[in-house]
N, C-alpha and C. Protein backbone atom coordinates (compact mmCIF):
# COMPACT_ATOMS: atom_id res chain seq x y z
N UNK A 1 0.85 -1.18 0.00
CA UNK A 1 0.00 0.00 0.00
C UNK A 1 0.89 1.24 0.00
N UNK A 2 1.03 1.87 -0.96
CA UNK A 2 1.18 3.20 -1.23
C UNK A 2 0.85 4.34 -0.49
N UNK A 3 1.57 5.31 -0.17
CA UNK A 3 1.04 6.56 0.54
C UNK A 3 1.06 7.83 -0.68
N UNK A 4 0.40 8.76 -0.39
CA UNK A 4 0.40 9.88 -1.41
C UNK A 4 1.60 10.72 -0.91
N UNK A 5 2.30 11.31 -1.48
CA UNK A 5 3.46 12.24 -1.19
C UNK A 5 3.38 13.35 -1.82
N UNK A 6 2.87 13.93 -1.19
CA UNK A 6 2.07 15.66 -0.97
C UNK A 6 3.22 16.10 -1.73
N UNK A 7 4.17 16.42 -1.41
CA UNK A 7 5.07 17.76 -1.98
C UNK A 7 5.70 17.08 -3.21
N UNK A 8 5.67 15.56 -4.05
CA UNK A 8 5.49 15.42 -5.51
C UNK A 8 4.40 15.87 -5.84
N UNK A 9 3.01 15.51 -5.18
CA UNK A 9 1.84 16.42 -5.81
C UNK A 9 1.65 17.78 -5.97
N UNK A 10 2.32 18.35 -5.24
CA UNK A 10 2.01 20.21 -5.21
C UNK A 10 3.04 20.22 -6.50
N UNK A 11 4.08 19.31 -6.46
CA UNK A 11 5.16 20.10 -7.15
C UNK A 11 4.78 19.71 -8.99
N UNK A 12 4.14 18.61 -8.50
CA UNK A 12 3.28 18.10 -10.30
C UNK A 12 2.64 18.98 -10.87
N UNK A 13 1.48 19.59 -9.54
CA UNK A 13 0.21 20.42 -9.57
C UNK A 13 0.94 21.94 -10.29
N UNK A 14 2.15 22.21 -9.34
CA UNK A 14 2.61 23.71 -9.71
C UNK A 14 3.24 23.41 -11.47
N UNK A 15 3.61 22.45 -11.69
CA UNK A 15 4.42 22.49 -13.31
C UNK A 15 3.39 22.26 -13.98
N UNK A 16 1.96 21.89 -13.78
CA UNK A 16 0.43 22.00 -15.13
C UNK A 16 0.36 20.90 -15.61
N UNK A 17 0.64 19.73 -14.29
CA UNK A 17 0.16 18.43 -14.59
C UNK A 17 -1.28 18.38 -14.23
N UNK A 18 -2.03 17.48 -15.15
CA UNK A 18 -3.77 17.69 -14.38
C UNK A 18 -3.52 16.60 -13.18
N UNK A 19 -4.71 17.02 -12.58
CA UNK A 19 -4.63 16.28 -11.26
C UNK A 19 -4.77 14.87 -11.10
N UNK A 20 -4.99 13.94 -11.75
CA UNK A 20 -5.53 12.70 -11.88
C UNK A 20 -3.66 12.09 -12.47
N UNK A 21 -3.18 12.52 -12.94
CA UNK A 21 -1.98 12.03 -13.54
C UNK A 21 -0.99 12.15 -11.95
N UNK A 22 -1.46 13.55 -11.41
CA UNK A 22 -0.12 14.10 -10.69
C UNK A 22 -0.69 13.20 -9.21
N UNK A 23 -1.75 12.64 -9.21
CA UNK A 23 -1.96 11.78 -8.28
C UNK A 23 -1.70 10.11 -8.24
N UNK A 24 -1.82 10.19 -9.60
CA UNK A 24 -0.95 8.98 -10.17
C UNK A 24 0.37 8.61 -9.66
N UNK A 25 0.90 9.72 -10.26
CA UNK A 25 2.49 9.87 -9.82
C UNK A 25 3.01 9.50 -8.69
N UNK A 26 2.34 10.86 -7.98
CA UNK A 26 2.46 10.89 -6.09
C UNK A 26 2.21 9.24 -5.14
N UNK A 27 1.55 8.76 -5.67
CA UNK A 27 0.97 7.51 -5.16
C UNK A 27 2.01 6.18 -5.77
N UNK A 28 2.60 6.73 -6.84
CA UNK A 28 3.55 5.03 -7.25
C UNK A 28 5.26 6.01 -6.83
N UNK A 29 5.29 6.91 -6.06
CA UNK A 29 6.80 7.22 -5.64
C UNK A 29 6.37 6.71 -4.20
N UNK A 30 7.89 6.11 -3.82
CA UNK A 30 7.99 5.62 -2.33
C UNK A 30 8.87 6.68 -1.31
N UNK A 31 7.71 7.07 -0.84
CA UNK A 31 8.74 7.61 0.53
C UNK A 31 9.77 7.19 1.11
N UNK A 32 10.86 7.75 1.72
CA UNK A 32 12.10 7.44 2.61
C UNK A 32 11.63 6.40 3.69
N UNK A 33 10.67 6.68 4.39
CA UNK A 33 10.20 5.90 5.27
C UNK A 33 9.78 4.11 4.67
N UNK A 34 9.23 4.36 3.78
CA UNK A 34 8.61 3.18 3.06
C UNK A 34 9.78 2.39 2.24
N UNK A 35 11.23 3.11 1.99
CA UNK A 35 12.61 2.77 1.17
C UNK A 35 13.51 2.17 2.20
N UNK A 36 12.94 2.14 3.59
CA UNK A 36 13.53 1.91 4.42
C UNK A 36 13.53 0.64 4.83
N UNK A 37 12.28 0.15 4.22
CA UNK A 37 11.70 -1.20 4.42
C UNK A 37 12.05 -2.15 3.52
N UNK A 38 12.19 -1.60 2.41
CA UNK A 38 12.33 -2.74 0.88
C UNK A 38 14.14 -4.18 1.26
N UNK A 39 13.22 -4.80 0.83
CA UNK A 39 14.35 -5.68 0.39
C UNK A 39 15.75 -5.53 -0.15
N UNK A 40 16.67 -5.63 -0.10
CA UNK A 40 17.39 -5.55 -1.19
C UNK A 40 18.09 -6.78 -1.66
N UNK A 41 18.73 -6.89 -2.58
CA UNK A 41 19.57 -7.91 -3.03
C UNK A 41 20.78 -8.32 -2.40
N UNK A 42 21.64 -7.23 -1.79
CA UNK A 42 22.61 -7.72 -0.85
C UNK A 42 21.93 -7.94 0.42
N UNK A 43 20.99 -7.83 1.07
CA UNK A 43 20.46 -8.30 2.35
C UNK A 43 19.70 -9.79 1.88
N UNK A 44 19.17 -10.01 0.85
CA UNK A 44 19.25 -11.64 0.42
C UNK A 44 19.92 -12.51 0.14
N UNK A 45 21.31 -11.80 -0.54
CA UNK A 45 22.57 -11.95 -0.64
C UNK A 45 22.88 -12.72 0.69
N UNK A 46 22.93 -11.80 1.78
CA UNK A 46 23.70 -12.19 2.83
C UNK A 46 22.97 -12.90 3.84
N UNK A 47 21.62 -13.09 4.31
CA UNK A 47 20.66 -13.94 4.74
C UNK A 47 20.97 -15.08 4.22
N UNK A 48 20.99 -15.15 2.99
CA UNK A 48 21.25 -16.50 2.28
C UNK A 48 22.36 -17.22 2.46
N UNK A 49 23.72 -16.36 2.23
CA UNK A 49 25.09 -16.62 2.71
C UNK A 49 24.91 -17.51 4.03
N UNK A 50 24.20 -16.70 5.14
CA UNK A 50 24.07 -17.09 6.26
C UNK A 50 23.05 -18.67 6.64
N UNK A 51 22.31 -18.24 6.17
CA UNK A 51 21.45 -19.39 6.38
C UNK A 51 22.00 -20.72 5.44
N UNK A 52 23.01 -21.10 4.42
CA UNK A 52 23.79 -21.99 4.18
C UNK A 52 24.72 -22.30 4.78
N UNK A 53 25.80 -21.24 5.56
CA UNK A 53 26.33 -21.70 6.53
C UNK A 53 26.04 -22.36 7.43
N UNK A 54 24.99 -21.96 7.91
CA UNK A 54 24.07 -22.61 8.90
C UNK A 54 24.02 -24.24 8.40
N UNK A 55 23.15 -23.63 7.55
CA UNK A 55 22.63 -25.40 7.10
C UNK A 55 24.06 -26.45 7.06
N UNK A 56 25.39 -25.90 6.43
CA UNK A 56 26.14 -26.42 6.03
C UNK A 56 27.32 -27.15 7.43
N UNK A 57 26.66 -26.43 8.44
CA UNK A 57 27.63 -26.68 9.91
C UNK A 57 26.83 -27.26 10.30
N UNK A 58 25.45 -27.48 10.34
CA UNK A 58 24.38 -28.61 10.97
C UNK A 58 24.64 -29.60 10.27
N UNK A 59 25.42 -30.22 9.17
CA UNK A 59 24.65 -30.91 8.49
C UNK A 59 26.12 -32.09 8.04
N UNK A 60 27.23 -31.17 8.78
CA UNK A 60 28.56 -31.47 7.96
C UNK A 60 28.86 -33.20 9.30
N UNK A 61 28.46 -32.63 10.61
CA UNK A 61 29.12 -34.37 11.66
C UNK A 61 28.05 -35.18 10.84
N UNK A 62 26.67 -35.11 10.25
CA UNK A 62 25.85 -35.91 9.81
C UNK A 62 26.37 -36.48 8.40
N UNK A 63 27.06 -35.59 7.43
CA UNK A 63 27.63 -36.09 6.34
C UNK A 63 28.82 -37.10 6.73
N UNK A 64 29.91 -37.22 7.69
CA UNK A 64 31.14 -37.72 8.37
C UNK A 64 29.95 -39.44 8.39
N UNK A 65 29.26 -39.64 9.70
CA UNK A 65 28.48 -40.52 10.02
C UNK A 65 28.26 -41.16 8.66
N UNK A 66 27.56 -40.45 7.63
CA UNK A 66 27.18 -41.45 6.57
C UNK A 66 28.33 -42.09 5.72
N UNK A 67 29.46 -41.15 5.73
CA UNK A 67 30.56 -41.99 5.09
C UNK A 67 31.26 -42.81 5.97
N UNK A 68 31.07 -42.86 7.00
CA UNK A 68 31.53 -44.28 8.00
C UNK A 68 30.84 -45.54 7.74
N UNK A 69 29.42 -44.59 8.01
CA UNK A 69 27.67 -46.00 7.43
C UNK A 69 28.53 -46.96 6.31
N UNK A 70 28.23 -45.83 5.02
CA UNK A 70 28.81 -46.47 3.51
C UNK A 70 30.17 -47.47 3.57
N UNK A 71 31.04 -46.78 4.69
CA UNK A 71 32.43 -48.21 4.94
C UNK A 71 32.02 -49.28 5.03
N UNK A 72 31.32 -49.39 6.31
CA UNK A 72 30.48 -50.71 7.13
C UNK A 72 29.89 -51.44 6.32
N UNK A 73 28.98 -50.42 5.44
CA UNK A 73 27.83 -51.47 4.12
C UNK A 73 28.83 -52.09 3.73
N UNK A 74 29.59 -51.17 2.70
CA UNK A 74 30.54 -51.79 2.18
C UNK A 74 31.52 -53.19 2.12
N UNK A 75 32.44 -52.59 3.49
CA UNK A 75 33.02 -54.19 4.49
C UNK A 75 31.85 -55.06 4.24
N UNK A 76 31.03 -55.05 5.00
CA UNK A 76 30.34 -56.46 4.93
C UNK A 76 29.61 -56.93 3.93
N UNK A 77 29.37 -56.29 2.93
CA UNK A 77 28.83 -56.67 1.64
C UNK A 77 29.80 -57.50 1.18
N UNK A 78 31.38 -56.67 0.98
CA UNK A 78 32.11 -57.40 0.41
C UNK A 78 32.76 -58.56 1.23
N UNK A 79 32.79 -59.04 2.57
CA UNK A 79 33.16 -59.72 3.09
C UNK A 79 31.77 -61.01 3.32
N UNK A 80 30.61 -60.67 2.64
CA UNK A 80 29.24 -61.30 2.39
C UNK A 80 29.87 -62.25 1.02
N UNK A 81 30.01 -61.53 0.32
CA UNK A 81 30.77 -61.80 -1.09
C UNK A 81 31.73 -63.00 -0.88
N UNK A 82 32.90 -62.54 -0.52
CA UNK A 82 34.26 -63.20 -0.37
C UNK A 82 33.32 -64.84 0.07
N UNK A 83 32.56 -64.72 1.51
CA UNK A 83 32.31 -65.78 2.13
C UNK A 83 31.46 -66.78 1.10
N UNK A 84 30.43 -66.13 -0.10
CA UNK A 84 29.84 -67.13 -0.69
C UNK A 84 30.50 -67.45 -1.42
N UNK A 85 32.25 -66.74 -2.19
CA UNK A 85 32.99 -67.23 -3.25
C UNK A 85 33.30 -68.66 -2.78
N UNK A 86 34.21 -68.41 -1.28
CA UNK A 86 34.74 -69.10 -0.50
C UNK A 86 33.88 -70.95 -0.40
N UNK A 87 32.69 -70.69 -0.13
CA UNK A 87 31.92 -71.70 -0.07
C UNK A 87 31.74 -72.41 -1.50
N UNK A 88 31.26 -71.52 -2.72
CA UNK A 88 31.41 -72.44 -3.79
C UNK A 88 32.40 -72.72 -4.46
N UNK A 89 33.70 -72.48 -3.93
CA UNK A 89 34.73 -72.60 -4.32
C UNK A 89 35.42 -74.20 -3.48
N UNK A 90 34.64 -74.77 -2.72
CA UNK A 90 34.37 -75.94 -1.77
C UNK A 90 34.24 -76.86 -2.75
């Protein structure tokens, strides 16, 4: 929601804009107050930065764990292996 900003309107009104345009105007410019609020691209920029770090330090002893998991499968798959070579090799 838009606010009207009086002194673009007087100043539309004083250069012989009709009024319906110069209210136009006044109503799609953003006040300082309202510029104060907007988003920007480096504050998503850096939220974002942040919140991957984040994610990336929660997430890194859980990545360690699964490549230990994957050893273990591993070992015993292949030591599953070896044992049925072993047997039909009987």
């Amino acid at each position: 929601m838009t606010t009207l900003n009086i002194d673009l309107l007087d100043a539309l009104r004083a250069a012989g804009v009709d009024e319906e345009t110069a209210r136009r105007a006044a109503h799609s410019v953003l006040s300082i107050e309202e510029r104060e609020h907007l988003v920007t691209k480096e504050f998503m920029r850096a939220e974002f930065a942040d919140l991957k770090a984040a994610i990336e330090a929660r997430f890194a002893p859980l990545e360690s764990d699964l490549r230990w998991t994957k050893w273990i499968i591993t070992g015993g798959v292949g030591l599953y292996v070896l044992r049925s070579l072993i047997e039909l090799l009987r």
